[in-house]
C-alpha atoms as a PDB file:
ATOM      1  CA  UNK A   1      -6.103  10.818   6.548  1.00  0.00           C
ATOM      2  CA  UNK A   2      -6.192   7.617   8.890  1.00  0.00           C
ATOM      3  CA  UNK A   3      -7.635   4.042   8.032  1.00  0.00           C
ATOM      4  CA  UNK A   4      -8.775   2.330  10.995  1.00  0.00           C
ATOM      5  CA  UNK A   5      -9.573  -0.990   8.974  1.00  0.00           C
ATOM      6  CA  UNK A   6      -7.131  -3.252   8.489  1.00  0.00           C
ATOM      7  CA  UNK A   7      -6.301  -3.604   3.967  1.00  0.00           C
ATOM      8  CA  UNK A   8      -6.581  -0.052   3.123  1.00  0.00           C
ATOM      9  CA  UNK A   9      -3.735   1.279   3.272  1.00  0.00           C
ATOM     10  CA  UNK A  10      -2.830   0.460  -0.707  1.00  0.00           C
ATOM     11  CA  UNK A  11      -0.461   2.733  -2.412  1.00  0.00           C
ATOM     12  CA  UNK A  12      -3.596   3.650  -4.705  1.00  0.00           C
ATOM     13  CA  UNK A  13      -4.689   5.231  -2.139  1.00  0.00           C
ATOM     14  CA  UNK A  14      -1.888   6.855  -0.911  1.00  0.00           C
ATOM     15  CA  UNK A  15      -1.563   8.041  -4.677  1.00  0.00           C
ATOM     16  CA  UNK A  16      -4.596   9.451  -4.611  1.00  0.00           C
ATOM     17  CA  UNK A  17      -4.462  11.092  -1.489  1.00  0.00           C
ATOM     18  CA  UNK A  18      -0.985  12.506  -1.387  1.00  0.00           C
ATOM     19  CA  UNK A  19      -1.822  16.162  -1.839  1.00  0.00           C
ATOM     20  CA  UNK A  20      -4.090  16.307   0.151  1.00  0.00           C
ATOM     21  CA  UNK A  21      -3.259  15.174   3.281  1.00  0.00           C
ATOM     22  CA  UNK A  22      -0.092  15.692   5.098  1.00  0.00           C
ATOM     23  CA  UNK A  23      -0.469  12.047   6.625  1.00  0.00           C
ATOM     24  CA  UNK A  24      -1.891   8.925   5.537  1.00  0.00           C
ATOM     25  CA  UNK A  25      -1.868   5.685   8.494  1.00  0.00           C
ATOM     26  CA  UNK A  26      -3.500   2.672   7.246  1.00  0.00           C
ATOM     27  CA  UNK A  27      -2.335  -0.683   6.588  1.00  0.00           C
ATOM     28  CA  UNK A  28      -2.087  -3.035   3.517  1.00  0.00           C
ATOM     29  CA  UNK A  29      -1.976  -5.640   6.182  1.00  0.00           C
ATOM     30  CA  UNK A  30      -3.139  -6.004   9.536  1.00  0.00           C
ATOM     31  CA  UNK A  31      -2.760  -2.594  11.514  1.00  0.00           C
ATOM     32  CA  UNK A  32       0.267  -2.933  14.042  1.00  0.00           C
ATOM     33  CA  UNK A  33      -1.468  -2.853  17.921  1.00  0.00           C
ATOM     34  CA  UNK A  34      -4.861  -2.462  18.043  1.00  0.00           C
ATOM     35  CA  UNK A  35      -5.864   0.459  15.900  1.00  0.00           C
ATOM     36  CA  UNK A  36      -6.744   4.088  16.811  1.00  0.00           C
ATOM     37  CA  UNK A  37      -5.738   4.895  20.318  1.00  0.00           C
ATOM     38  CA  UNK A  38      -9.334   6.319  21.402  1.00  0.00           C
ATOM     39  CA  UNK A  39      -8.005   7.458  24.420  1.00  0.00           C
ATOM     40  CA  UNK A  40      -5.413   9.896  23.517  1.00  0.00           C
ATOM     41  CA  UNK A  41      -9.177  10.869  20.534  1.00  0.00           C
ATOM     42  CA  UNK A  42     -11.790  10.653  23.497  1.00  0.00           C
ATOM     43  CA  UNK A  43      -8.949  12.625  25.919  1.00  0.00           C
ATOM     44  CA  UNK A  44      -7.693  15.513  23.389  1.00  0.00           C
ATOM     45  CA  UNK A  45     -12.247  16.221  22.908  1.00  0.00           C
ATOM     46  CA  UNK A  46     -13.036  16.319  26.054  1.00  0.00           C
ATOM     47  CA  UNK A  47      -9.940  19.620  26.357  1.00  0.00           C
ATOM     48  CA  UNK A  48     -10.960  20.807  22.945  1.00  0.00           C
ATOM     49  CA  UNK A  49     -14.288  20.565  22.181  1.00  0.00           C
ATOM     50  CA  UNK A  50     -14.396  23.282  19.404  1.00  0.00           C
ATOM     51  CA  UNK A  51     -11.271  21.471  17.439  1.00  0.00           C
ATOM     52  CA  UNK A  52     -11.582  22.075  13.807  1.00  0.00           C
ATOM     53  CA  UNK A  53     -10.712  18.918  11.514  1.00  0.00           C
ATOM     54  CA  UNK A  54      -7.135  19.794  10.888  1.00  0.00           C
ATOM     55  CA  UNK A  55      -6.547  19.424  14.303  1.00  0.00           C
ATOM     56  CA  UNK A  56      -8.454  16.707  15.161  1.00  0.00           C
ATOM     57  CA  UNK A  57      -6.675  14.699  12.605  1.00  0.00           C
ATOM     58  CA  UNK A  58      -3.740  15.652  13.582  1.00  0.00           C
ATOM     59  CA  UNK A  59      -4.325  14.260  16.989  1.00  0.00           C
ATOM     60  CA  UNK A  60      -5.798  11.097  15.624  1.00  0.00           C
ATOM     61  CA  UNK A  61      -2.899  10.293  13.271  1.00  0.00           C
ATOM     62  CA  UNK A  62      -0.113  11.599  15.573  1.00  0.00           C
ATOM     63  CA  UNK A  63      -1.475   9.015  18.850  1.00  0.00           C
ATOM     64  CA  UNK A  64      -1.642   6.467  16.255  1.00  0.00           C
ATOM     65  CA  UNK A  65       1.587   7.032  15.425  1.00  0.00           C
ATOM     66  CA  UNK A  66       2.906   7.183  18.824  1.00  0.00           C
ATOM     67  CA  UNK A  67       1.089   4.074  19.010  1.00  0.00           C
ATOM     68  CA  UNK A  68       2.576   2.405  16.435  1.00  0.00           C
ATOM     69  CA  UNK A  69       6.123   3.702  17.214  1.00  0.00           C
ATOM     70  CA  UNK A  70       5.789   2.555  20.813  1.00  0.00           C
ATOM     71  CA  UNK A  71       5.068  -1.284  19.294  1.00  0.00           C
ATOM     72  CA  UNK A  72       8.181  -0.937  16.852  1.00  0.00           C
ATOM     73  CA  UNK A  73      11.707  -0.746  16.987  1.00  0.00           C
ATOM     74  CA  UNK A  74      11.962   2.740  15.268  1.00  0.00           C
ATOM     75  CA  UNK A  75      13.562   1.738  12.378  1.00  0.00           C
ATOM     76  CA  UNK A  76      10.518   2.050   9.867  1.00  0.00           C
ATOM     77  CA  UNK A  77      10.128   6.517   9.862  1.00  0.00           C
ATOM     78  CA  UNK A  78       9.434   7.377   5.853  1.00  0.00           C
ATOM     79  CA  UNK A  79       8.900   3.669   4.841  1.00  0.00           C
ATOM     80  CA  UNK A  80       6.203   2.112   3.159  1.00  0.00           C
ATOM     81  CA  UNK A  81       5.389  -1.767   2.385  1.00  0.00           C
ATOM     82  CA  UNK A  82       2.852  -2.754  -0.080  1.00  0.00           C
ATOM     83  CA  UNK A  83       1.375  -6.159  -1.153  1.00  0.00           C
ATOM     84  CA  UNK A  84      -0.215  -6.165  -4.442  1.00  0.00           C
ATOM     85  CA  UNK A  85      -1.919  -9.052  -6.817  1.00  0.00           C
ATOM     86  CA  UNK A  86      -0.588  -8.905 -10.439  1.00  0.00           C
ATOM     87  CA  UNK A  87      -3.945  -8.533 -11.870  1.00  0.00           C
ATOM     88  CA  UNK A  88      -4.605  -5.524  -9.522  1.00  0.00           C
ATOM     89  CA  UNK A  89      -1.310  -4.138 -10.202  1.00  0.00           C
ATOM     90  CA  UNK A  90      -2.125  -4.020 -13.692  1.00  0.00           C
ATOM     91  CA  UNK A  91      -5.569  -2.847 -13.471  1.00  0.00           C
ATOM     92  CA  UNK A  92      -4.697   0.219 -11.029  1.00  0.00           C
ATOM     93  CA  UNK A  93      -1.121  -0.354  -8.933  1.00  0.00           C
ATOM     94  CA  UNK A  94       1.054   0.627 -11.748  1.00  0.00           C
ATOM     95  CA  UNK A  95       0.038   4.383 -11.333  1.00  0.00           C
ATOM     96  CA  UNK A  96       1.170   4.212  -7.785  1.00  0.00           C
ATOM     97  CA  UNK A  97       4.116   2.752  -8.860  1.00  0.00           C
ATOM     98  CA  UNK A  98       5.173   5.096 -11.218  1.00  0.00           C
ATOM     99  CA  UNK A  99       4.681   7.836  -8.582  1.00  0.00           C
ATOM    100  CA  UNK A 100       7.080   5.983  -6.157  1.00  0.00           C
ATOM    101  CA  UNK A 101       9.715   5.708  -8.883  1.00  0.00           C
ATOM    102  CA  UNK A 102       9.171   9.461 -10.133  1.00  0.00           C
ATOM    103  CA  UNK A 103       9.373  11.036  -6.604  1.00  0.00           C
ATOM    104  CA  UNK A 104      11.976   8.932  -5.114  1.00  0.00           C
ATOM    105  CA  UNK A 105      10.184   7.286  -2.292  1.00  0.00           C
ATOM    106  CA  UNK A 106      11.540   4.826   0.183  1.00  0.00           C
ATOM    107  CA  UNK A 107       8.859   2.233  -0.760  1.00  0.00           C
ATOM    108  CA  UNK A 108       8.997  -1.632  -1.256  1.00  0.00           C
ATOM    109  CA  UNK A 109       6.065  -2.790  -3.033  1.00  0.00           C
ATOM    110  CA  UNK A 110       5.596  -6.741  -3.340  1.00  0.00           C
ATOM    111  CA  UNK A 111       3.718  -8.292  -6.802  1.00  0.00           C
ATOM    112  CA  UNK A 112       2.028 -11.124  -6.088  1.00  0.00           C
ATOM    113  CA  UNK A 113       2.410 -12.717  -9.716  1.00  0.00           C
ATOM    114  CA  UNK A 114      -0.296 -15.711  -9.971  1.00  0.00           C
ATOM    115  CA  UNK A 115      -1.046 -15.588 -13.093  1.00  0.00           C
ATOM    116  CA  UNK A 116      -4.853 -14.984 -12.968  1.00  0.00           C
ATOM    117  CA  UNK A 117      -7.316 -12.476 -11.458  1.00  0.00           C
ATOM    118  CA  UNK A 118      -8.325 -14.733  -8.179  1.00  0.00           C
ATOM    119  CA  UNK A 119     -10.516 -12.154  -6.821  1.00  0.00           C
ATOM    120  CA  UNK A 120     -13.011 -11.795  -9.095  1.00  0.00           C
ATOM    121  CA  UNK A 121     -13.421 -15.480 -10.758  1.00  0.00           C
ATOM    122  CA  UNK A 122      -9.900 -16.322 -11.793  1.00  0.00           C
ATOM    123  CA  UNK A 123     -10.318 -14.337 -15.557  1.00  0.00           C
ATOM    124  CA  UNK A 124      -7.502 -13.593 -17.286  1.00  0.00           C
ATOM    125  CA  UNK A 125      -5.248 -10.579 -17.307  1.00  0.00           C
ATOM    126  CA  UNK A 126      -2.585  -8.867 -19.262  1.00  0.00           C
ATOM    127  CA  UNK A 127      -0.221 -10.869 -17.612  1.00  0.00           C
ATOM    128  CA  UNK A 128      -1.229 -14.020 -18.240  1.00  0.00           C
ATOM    129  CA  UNK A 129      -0.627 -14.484 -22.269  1.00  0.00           C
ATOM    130  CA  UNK A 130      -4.199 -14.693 -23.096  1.00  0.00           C
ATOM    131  CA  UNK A 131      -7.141 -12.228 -23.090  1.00  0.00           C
ATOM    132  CA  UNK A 132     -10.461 -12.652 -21.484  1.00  0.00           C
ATOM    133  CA  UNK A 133     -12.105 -15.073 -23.770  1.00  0.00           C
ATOM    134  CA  UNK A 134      -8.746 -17.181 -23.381  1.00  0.00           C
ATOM    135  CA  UNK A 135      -7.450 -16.687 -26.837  1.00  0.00           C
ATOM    136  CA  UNK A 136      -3.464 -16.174 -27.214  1.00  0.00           C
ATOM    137  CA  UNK A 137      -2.679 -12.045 -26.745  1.00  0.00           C
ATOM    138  CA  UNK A 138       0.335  -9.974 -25.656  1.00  0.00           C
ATOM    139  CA  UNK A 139       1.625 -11.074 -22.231  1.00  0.00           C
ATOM    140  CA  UNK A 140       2.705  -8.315 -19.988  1.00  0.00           C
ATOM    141  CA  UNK A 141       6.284  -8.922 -18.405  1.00  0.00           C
ATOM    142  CA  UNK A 142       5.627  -7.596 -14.792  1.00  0.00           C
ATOM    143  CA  UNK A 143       9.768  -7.346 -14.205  1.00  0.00           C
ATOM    144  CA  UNK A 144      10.271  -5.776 -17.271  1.00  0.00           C
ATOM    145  CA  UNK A 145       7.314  -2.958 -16.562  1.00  0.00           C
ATOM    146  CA  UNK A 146       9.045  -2.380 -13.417  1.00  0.00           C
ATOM    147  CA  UNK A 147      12.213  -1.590 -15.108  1.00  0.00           C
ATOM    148  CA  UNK A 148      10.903   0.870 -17.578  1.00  0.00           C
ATOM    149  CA  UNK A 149       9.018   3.269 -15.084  1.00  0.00           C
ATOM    150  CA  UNK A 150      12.391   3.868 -13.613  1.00  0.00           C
ATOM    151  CA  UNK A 151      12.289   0.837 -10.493  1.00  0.00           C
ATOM    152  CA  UNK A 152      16.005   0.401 -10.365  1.00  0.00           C
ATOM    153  CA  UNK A 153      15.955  -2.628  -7.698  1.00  0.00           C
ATOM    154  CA  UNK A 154      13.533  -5.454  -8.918  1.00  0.00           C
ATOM    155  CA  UNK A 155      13.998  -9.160  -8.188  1.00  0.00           C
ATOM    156  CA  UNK A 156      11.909 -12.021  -8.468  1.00  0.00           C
ATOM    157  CA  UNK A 157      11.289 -14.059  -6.543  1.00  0.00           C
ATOM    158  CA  UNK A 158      10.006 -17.771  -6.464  1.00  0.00           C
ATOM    159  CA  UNK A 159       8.199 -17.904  -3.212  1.00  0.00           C
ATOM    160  CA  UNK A 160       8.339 -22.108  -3.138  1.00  0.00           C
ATOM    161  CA  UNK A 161      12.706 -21.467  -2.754  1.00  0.00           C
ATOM    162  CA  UNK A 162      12.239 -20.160   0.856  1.00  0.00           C
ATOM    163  CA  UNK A 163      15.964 -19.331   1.171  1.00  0.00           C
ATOM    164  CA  UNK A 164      15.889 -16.611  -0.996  1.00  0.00           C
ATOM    165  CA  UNK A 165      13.031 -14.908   0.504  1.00  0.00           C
END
């Protein structure tokens, strides 16, 4: 399964779409190099016009790939970076989370902890202290939740002491 759009390679969706799919390219980010290579697409039709999906995909995630590996340094096979808001994280990352921790994976995923839910008109969330009409209510310790699904690295991380980033 490939993502040519840049932000859509979450590890929701990876969740999601882990068995069914030997491959999953997106990005969370900006996509390294310019996408798709629709060359190595437009070149591997025009010799196989009566490809079947499987292999078609196959093409299309291996040239990306290639593509990508050509712009790195080779250092990044099996793994995975993702950027995630706290309210989002609460609301639907934590699942993905708890996959990464249950099967092991090489993954690094970053909480963005402001302390509100600034997508959707700064309401309150689970980790803020308060609930949505702004009354006091349990406050969610996003560290903490990290260390009882089995994440056995977790620091935090004060992004205004550059140094330790």
């Amino acid at each position: 399964i490939g993502f040519d759009a840049c932000l859509m390679g979450t590890v929701e969706a990876a969740n999601i779409l882990a068995s069914y799919s030997d491959y999953m390219y997106g990005s969370e980010e900006s996509e390294p190099g310019s996408g798709w290579d629709y060359t190595a697409i437009g070149n591997y039709l025009a010799k196989h016009p009566d490809s079947d999906g499987a292999a078609l995909g196959k093409t299309v995630c291996d040239s990306f790939k290639n593509q990508c590996d050509k712009a790195g340094d080779g250092q990044t096979e099996g793994r995975t970076v993702c950027v995630i808001g706290d309210s989002t994280f609460i609301h639907s990352g934590v699942t993905g989370l708890i996959n990464v921790a249950y099967n092991q994976s090489n993954s690094t995923v970053i909480i963005l902890d402001n302390s509100i839910t600034g997508m959707t008109g700064h309401q309150q969330n689970p980790t803020t202290g308060f609930n949505i009409k702004g009354d006091p209510a349990g406050k969610v310790n996003l560290e903490a939740l990290c260390k009882s699904i089995g994440i056995n690295s977790v620091r935090v991380v004060d992004l205004m002491n550059a140094k330790r980033l």
